[in-house]
Protein backbone atom coordinates (compact mmCIF):
# COMPACT_ATOMS: atom_id res chain seq x y z
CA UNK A 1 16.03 -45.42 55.31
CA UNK A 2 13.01 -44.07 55.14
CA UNK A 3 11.97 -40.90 53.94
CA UNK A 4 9.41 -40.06 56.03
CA UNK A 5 7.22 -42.10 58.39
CA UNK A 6 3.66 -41.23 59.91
CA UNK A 7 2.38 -42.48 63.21
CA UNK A 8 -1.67 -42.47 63.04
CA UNK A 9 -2.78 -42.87 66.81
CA UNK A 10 -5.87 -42.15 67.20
CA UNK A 11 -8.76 -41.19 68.37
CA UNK A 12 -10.84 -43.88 68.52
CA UNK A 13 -14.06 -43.68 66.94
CA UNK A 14 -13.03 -41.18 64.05
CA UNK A 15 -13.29 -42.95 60.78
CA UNK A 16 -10.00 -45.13 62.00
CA UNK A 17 -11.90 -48.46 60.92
CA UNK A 18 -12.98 -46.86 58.05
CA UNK A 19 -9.43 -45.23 57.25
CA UNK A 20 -7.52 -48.56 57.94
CA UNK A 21 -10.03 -50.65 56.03
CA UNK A 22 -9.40 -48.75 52.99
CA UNK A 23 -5.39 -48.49 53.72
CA UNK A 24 -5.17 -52.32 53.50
CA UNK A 25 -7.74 -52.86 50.73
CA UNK A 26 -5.22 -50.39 48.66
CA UNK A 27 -2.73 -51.64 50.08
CA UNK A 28 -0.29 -52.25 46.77
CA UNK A 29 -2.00 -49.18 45.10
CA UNK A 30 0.03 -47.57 47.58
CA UNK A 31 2.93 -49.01 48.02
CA UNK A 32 3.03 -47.91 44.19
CA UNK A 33 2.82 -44.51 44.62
CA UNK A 34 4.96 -44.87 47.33
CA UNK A 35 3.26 -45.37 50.45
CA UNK A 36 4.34 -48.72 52.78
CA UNK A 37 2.08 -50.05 55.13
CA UNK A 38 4.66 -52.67 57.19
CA UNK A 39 3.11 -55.88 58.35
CA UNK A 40 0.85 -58.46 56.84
CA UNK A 41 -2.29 -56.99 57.68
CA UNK A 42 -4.40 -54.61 60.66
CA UNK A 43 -3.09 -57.12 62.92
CA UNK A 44 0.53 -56.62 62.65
CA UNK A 45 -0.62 -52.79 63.46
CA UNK A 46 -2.89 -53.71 66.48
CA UNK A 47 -0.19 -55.90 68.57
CA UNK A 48 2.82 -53.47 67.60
CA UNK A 49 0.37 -50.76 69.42
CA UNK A 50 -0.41 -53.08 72.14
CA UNK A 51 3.61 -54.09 72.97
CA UNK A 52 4.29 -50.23 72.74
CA UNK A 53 1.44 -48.95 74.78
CA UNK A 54 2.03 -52.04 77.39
CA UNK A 55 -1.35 -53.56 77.35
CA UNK A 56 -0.23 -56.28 79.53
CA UNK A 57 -3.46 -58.11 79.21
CA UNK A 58 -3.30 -58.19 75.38
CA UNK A 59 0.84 -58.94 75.68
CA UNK A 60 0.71 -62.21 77.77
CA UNK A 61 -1.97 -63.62 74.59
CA UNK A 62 0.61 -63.42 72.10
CA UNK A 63 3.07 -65.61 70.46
CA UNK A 64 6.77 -65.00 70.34
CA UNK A 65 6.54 -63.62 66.75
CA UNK A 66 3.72 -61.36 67.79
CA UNK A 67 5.61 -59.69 70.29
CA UNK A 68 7.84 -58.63 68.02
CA UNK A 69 5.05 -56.93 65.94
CA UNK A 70 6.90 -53.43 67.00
CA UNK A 71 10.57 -53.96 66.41
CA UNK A 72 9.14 -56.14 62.78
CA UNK A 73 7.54 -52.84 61.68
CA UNK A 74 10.44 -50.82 62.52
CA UNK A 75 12.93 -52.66 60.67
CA UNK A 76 10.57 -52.87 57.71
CA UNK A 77 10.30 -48.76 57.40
CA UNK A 78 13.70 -48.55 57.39
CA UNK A 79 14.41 -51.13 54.29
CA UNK A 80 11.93 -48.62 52.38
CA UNK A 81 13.01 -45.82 50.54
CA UNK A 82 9.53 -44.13 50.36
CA UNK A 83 6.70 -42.95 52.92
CA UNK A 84 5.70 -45.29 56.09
CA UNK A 85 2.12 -45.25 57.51
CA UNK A 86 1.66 -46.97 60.52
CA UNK A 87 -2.21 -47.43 62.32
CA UNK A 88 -3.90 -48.30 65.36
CA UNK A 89 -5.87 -45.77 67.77
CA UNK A 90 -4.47 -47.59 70.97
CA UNK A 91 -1.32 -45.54 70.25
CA UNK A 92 -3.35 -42.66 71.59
CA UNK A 93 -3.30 -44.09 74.87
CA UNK A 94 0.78 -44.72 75.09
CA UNK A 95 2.45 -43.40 78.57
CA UNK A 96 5.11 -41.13 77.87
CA UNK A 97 7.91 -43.49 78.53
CA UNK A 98 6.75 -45.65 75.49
CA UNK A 99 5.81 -42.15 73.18
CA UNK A 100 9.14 -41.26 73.92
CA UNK A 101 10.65 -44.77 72.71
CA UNK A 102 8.35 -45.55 70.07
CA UNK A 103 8.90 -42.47 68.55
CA UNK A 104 13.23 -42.71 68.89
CA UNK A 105 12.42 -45.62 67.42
CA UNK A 106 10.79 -44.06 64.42
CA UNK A 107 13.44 -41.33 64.16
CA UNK A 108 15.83 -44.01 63.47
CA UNK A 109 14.73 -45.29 60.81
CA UNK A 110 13.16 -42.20 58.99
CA UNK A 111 14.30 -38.55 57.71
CA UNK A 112 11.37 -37.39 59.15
CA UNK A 113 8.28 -38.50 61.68
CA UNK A 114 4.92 -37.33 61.66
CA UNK A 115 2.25 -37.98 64.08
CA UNK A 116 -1.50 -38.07 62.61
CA UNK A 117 -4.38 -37.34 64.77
CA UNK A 118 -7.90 -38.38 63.50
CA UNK A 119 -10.37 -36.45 65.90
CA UNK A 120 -14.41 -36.18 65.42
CA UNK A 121 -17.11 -34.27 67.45
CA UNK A 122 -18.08 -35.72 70.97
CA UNK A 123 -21.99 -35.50 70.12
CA UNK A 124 -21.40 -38.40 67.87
CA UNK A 125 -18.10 -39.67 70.02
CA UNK A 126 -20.09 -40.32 73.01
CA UNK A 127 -22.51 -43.08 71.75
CA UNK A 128 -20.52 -44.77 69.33
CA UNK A 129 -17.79 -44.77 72.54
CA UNK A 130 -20.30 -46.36 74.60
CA UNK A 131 -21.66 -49.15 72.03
CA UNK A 132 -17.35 -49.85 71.52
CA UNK A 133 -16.87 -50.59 75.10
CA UNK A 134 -20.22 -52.60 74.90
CA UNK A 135 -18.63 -55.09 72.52
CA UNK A 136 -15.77 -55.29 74.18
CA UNK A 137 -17.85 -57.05 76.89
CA UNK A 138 -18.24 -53.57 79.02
CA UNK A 139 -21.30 -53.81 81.62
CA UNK A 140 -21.56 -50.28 82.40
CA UNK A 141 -25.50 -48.98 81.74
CA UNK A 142 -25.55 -45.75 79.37
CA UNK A 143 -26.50 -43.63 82.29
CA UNK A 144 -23.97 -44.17 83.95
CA UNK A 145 -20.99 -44.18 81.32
CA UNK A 146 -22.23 -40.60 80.24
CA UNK A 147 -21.91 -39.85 84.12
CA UNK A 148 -18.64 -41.02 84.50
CA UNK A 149 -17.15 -38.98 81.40
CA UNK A 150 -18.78 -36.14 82.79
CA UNK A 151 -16.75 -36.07 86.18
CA UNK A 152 -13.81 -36.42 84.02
CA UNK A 153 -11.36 -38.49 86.12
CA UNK A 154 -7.56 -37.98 85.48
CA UNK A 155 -7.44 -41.95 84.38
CA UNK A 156 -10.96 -42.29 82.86
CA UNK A 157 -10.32 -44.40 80.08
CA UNK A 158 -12.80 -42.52 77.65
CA UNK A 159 -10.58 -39.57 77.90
CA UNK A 160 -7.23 -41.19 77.54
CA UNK A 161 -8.32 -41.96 74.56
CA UNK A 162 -10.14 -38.67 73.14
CA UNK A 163 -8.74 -35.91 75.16
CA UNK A 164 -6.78 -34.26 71.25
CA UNK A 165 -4.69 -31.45 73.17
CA UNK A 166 -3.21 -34.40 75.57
CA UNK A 167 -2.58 -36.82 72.95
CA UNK A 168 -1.11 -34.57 70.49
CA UNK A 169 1.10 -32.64 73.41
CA UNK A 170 2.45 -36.93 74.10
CA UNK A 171 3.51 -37.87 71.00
CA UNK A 172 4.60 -34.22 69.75
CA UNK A 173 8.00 -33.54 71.88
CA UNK A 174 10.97 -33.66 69.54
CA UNK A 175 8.20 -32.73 66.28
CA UNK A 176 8.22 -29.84 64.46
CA UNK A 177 4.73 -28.42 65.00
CA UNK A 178 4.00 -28.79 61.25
CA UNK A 179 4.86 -32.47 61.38
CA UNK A 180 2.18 -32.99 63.73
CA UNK A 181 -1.18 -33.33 62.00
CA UNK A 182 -5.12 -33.25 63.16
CA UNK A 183 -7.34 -34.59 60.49
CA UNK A 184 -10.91 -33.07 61.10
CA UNK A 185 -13.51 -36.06 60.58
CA UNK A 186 -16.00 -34.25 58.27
CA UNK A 187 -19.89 -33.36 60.14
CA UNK A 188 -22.86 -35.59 59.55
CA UNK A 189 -23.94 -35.31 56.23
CA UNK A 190 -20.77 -34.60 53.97
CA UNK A 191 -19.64 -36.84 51.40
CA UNK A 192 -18.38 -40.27 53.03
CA UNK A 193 -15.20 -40.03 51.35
CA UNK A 194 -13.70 -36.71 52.26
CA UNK A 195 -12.37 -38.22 55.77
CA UNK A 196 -10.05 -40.29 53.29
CA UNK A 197 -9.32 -37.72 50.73
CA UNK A 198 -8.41 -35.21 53.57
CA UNK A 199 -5.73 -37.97 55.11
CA UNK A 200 -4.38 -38.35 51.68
CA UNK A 201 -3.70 -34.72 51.54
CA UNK A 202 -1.97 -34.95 55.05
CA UNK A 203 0.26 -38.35 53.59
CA UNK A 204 0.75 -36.89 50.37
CA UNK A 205 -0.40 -39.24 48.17
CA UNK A 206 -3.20 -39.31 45.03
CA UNK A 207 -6.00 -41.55 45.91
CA UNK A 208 -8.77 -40.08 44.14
CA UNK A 209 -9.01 -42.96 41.71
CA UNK A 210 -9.35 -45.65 44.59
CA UNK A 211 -12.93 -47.04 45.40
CA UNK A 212 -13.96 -46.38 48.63
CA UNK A 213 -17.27 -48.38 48.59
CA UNK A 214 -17.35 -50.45 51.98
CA UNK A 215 -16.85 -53.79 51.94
CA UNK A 216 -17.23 -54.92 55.68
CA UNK A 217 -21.20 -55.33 57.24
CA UNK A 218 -22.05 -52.63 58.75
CA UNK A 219 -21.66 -53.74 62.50
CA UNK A 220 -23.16 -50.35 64.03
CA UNK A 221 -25.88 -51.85 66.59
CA UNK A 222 -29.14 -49.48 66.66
CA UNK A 223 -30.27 -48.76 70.57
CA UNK A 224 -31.63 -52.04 71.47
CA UNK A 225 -29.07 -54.13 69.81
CA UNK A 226 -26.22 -52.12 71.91
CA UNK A 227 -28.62 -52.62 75.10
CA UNK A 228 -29.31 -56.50 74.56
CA UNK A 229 -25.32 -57.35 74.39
CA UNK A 230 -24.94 -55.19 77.54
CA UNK A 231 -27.46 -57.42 79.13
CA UNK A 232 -25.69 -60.21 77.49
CA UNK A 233 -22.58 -59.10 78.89
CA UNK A 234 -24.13 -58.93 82.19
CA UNK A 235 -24.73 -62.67 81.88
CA UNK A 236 -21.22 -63.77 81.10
CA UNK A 237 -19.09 -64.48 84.12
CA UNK A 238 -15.93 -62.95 84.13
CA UNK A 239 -13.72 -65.24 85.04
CA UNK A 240 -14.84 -66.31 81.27
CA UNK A 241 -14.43 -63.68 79.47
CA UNK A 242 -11.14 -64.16 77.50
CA UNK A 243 -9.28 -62.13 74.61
CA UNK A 244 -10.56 -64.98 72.34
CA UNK A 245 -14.30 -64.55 73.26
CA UNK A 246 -14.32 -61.14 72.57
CA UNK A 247 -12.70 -61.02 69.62
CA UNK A 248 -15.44 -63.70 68.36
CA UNK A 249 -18.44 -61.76 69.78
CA UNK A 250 -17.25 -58.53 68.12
CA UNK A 251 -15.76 -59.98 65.07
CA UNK A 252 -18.86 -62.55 64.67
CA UNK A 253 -21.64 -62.68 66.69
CA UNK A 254 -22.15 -58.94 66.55
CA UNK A 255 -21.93 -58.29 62.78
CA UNK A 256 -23.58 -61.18 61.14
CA UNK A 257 -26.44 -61.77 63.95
CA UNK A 258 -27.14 -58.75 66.45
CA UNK A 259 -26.85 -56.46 64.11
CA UNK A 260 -29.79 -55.16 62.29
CA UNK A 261 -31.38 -57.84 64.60
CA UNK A 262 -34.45 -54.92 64.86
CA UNK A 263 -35.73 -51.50 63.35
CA UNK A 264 -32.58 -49.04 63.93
CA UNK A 265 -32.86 -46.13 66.49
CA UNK A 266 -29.90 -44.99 66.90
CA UNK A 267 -28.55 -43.54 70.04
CA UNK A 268 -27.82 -39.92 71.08
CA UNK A 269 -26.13 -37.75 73.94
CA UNK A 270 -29.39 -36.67 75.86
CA UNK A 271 -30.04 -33.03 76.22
CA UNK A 272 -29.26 -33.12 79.83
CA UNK A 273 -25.71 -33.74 78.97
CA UNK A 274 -25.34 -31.77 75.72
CA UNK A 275 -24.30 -28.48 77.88
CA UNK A 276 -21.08 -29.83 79.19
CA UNK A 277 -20.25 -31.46 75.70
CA UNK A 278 -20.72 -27.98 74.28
CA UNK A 279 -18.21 -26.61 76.83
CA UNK A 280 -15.44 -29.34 77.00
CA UNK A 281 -15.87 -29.35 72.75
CA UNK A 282 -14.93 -25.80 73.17
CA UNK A 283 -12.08 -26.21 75.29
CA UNK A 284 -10.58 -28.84 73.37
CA UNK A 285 -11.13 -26.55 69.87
CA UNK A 286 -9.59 -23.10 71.59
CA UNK A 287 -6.16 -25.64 72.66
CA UNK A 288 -5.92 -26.81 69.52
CA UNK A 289 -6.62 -23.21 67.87
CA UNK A 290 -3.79 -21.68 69.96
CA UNK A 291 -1.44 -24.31 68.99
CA UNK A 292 0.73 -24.29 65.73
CA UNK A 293 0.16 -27.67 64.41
CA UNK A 294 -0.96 -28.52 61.34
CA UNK A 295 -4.65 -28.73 61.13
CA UNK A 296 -6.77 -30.33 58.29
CA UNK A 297 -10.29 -29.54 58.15
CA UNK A 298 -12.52 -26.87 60.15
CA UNK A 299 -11.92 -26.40 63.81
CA UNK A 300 -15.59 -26.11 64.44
CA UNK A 301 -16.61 -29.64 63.31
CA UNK A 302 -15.44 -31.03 66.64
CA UNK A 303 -18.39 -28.77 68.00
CA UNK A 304 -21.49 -30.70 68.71
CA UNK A 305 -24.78 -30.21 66.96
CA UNK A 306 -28.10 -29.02 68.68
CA UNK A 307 -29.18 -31.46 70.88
CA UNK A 308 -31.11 -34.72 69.98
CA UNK A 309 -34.15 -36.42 70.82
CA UNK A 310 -34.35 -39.74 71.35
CA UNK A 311 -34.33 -42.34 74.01
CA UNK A 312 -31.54 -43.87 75.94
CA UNK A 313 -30.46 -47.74 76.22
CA UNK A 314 -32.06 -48.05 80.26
CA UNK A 315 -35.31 -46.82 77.96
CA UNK A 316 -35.33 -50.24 76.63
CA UNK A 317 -38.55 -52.50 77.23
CA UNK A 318 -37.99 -56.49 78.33
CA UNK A 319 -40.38 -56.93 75.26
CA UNK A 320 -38.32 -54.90 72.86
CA UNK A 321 -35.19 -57.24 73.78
CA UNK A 322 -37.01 -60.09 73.91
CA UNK A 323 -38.32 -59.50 70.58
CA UNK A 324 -34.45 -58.54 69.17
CA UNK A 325 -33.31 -61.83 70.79
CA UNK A 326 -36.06 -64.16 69.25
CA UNK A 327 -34.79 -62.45 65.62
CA UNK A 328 -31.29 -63.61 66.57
CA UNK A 329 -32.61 -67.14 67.21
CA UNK A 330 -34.26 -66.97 63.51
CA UNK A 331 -30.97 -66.08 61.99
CA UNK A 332 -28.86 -69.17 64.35
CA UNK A 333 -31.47 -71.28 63.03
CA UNK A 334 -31.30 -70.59 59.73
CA UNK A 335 -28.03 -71.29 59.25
CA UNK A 336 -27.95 -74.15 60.94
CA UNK A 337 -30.43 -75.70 58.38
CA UNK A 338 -28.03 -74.73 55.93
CA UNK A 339 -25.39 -76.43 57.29
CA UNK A 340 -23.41 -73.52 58.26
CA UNK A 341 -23.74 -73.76 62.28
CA UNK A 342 -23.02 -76.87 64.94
CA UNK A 343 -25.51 -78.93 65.30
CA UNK A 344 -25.06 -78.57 69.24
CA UNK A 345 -25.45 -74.70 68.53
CA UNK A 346 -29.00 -75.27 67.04
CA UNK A 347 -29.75 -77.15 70.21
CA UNK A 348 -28.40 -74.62 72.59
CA UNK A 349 -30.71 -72.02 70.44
CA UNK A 350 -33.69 -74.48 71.02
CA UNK A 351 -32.72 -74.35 74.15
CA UNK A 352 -32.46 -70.46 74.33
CA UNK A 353 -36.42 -69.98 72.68
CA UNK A 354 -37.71 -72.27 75.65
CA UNK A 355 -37.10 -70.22 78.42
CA UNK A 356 -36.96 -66.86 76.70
CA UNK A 357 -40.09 -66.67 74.42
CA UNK A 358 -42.42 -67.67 77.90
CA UNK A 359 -40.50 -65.39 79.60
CA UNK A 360 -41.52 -61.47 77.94
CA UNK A 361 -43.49 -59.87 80.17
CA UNK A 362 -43.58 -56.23 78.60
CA UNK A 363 -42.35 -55.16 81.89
CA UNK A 364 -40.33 -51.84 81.39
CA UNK A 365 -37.05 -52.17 82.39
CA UNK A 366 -35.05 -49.07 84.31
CA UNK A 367 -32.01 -48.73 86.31
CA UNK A 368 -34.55 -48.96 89.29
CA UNK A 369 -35.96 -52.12 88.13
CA UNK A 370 -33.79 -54.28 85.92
CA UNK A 371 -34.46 -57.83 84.94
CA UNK A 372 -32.91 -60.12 87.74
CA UNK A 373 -29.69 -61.23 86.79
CA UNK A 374 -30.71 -65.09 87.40
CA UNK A 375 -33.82 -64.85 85.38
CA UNK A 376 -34.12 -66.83 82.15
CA UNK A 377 -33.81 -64.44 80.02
CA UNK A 378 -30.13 -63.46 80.79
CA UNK A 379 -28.91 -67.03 82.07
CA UNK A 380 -30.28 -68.52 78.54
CA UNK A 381 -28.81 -65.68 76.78
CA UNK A 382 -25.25 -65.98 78.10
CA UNK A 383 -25.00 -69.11 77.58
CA UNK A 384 -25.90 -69.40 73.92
CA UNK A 385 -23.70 -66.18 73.39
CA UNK A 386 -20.80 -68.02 74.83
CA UNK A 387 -21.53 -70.92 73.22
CA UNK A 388 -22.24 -69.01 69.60
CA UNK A 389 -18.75 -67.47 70.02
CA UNK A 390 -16.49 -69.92 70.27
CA UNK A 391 -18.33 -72.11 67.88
CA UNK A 392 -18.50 -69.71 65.16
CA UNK A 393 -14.72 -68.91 65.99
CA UNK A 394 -13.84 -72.80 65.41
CA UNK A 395 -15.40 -73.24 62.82
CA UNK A 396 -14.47 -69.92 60.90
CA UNK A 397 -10.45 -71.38 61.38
């Protein structure tokens, strides 16, 4: 049995990579001091998340063993005599029918359950939300993603997944307020480390001699980056787009050739939209305020800053991706010279420089006037994407 067990669901975009990344790297540091992380690896974590929350979709992928991913976990925490930490922000988006069983299931097993809560301002929520759903294979143009979270749908997926007084009223019934923990994420500018040192506090355990350097590329795409895999995406049919594909475009394709494929800029909320941030920040803060749970970190951090300047994604010029794209084709290049890519890939990025390099115009492209969805530039980049993917992903096996 174990002695206590902590549920971290969430929100998305708050240092969870970051969190998780060191969590597994430290992973028998803290199992030393106590601390079990059940499972082989992030994995384990994502699929018991996905059979929980239902993601039907991501179910019907998985192996027999996979689908077990939930029940494996459980059983684990209750063979340990210590603390449990369990991770994945889909748990954030859990109906209340599975909240309610995942966390009898927890109760079972544990003297005591806590639910974690990573949360971070929506100024800096919004774009790195946007650029997420973006690698996931999302479509949607900026503009209109920012409009959508405006409106503020009951199902909009962007709030199921950040709206903190929601998610920690699901997964607190049956808690003790004090069991029930929201982890600030630190503003812009403080030390990197103090997201991880203030989740230590919350799990009780001494990290402060654990390296925290990262280890992963940084796969943060600047504002033409993010807007050239949109376009990319736009390309893709799909009918094509599987689980598999994604994960190789995200996992691959993104980190080690879009990224830092140009000079960064990175992308902001526009000032049109800042007053409504401002306003649903404050609502969200004044819940949370009023409530008794346990909060770790300043309130006012989930506040937005002044507004930005900067341009926005549909700002993008046809010669500013076609430039971005003909760096990519360096990079496939070069490694195929080495040795390290297909030697139909290097033909299919032959291919690709053809019909794109004739093809920039300089044109300005807007939501009035995008690039047809036929013309060379997006058919030849689709197809080399798709292509790139699942090559990459065979030969990375």
């Amino acid at each position: 049995m174990a002695r206590r067990v902590f549920l971290h669901c969430g929100t998305a975009k708050s240092g969870t990579t970051f969190l998780q990344d060191l969590w597994w790297r430290h992973r028998d540091g803290l199992r030393e001091r106590g601390l079990l992380l059940p499972g082989t690896g992030p994995r384990d974590h994502f699929t018991a998340a996905a059979v929980v929350k239902g993601m039907t979709a991501v179910v019907e992928t998985l192996r027999d063993r996979e689908r077990d991913a939930w029940e494996r976990l459980v059983d684990e925490s209750r063979d340990w005599p210590g603390d449990v930490l369990i991770s994945n922000e889909h748990f954030s988006d859990t109906p209340p029918e599975g909240v309610a069983a995942a966390l009898a299931d927890l109760a079972s097993v544990a003297d005591e359950v806590h639910v974690v809560l990573t949360a971070r301002d929506l100024g800096r929520v919004l774009p790195s939300a946007w650029q997420q759903r973006v690698k996931m294979g999302a479509r949607q143009p900026y503009r209109r993603f920012l409009a959508t979270v405006r409106r503020g749908e009951e199902d909009q997926k962007f709030w199921r997944y950040q709206d903190v007084p929601a998610i920690l009223a699901r997964w607190s019934p049956g808690i003790p307020a004090d069991r029930v923990h929201l982890v600030v994420v630190p503003p812009s500018g403080a030390p990197r480390d103090q997201l991880w040192v203030r989740t230590a506090e919350v799990l009780g355990v001494d990290v402060t001699d654990l390296d925290t350097e990262a280890r992963r590329p940084n796969d943060s795409l600047g504002l033409v980056e993010a807007e050239l895999l949109r376009r990319i995406n736009e390309a893709l049919p799909r009918s094509g787009r599987s689980p598999d594909l994604t994960r190789h475009i995200k996992g691959t394709f993104v980190p080690e050739l879009l990224a830092g494929s140009t000079a960064r800029e990175s992308l902001v909320v526009p000032a049109k939209h800042h007053a409504w941030t401002l306003e649903r920040s404050r609502e969200i803060v004044a819940s949370v305020r009023a409530s008794a749970y346990d909060v770790v970190g300043d309130l006012d951090d989930l506040l937005p800053g002044p507004s930005q300047e900067g341009r926005t994604p549909d700002e993008v010029s046809e010669e500013e991706l076609l430039g971005a794209a003909g760096t990519v084709l360096a990079q496939i290049d070069a490694e195929a010279s080495a040795g390290t890519l297909d030697e139909a890939v290097a033909l299919i990025a032959a291919d690709l420089r053809a019909q794109v390099e004739p093809s920039a115009s300089g044109r300005a492209v807007s939501h009035e006037d995008p690039a047809p969805p036929g013309s060379p530039s997006r058919t030849a980049l689709g197809r080399v994407v798709r292509r790139i993917a699942g090559q990459r992903g065979t030969n990375a096996q």
